[in-house]
Each structure stands twice: as structure tokens, then as C-alpha cells.
Protein backbone atom coordinates (compact mmCIF):
# COMPACT_ATOMS: atom_id res chain seq x y z
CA UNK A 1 -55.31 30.93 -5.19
CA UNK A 2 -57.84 28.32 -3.46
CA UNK A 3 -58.05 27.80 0.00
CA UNK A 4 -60.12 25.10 1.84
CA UNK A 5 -60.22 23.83 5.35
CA UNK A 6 -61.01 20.33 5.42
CA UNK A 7 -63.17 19.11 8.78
CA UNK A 8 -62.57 14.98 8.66
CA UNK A 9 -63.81 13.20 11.59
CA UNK A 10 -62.23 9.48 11.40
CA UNK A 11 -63.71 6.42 13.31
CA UNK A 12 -61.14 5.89 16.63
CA UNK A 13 -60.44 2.10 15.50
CA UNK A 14 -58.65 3.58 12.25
CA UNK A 15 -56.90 6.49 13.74
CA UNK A 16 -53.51 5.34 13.61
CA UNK A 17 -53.86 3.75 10.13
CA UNK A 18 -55.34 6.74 8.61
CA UNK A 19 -53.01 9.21 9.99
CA UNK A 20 -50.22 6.87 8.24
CA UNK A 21 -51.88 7.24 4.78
CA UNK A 22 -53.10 10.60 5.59
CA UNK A 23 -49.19 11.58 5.55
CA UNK A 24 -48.11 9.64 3.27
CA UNK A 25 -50.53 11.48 0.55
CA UNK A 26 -49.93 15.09 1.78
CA UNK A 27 -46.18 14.77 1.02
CA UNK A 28 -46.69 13.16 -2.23
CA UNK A 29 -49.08 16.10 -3.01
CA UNK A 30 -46.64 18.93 -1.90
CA UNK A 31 -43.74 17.42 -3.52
CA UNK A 32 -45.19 16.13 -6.75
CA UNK A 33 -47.30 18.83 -7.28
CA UNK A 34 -46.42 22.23 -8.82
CA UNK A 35 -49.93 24.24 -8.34
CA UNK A 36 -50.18 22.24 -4.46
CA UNK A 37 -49.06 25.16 -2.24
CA UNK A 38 -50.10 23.36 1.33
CA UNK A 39 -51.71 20.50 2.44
CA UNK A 40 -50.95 20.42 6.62
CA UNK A 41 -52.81 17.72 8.27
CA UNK A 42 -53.15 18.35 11.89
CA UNK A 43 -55.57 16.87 14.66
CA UNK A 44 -57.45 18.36 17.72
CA UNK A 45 -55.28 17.75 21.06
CA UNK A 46 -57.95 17.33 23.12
CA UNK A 47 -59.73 14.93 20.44
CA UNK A 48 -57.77 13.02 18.23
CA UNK A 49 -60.16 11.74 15.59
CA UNK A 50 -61.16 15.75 14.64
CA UNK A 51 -58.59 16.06 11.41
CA UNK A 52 -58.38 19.11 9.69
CA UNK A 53 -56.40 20.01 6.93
CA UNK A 54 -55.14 23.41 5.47
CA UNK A 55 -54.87 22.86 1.77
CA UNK A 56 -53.91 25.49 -0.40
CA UNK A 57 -53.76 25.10 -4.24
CA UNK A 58 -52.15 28.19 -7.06
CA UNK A 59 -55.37 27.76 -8.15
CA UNK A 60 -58.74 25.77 -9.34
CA UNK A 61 -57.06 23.49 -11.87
CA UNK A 62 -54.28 22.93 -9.91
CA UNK A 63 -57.01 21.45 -7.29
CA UNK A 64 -58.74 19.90 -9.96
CA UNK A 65 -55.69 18.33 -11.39
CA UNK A 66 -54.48 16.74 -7.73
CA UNK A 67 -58.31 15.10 -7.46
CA UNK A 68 -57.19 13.02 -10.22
CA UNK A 69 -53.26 11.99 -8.98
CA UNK A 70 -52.71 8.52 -8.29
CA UNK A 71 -51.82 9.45 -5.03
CA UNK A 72 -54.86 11.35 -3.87
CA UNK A 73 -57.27 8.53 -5.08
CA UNK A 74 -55.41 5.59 -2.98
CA UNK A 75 -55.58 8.11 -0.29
CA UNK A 76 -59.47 8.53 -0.85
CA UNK A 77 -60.08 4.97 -2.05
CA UNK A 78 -58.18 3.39 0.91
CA UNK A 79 -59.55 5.29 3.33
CA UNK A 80 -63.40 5.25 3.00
CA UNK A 81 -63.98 3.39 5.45
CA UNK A 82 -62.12 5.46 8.12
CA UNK A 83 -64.05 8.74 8.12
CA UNK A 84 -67.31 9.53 9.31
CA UNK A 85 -67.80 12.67 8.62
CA UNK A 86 -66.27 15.16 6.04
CA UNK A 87 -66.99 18.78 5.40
CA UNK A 88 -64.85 21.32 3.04
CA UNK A 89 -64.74 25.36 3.68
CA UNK A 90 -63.64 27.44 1.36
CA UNK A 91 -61.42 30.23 2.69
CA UNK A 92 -60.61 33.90 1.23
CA UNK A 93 -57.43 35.04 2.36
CA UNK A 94 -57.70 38.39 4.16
CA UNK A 95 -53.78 39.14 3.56
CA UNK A 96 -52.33 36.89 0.65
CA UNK A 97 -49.36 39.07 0.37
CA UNK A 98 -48.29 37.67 4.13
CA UNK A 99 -48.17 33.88 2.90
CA UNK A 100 -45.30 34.33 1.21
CA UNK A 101 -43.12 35.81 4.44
CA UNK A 102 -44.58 32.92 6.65
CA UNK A 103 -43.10 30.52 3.96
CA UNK A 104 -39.97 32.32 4.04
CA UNK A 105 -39.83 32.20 7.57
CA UNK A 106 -39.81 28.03 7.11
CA UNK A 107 -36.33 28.41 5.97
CA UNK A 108 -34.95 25.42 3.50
């Protein structure tokens, strides 16, 4: 499994716009996507343009392989503009074996 938090700072004017296309390419990337576990966008409360991102992929292909989806590149192309800053973290997960009851607990 891979596990990154993406940090995404995004310039106030675009905020809206972003969030739009922001969504728009995490669902493709769920649903389209076998080896795409997660990809939950989410902002700070208290400050709006900080974006982060939980993405979790079966693996490094499967990562490699949605860098390369028509989706993710109109996502990336379209949205240059929009972000100021970017950083990725990768994670290790402390308890993988949990993942799979806090999916469960989703429910269909």
C-alpha cells in the first residue's frame, strides 16, 4: 500500500473553481480506478485555501498508473495556476489491518 498526504495551498481568487475540479477528479479516480483506494479532499475550517488530501493507492504502480489518467492530468493541467504551494508526505500506516473495518463501517 502507498499512503501520501498532500499539503496544497490554492490562491483565494481560485478557491471555488478549484475545489469544483478538485472533486470532480477525486471521484473519477476512486471510481475508475482499481489500485485508487482513497483520495479525500478536505480543507482547513479556519483557512480555506489549506487543501489536503488523503490519497491512498494498493500500491506504487497503481499511483504511477493514475499520474498518467486523463483525468488526473486535466486536473493538474487545469489547475496550475491555482496553487501556490504543494508538498507530498509519505505516510506508513501504523495499523493497516484497521483500514479495512473503517471502510466497512462506510456501509454501501
Amino acid at each position: 500500500m502507498m499512503i501520501r498526504i498532500a499539503e496544497i495551498e490554492i490562491d483565494s481568487n481560485y478557491f471555488e473553481q478549484y475545489t469544483n475540479i478538485l472533486q470532480a477528479e477525486s471521484r473519477a479516480s476512486v471510481k475508475l480506478e482499481p489500485g485508487v483506494i482513497c483520495i479525500y479532499p478536505m480543507y482547513q475550517k479556519e483557512n480555506p485555501t489549506q487543501v489536503r488530501l488523503l490519497e491512498i493507492y494498493a500500491d506504487k504502480e497503481a499511483y504511477e498508473s493514475h499520474l498518467k489518467t486523463a483525468h488526473f492530468l486535466e486536473y493538474k493541467t487545469s489547475t496550475l495556476k491555482m496553487v501556490k504551494a504543494l508538498r507530498l508526505i509519505e505516510m506508513k500506516a501504523i495499523d493497516p489491518g484497521t483500514m479495512k473495518e473503517i471502510f466497512k463501517k462506510l456501509g454501501p
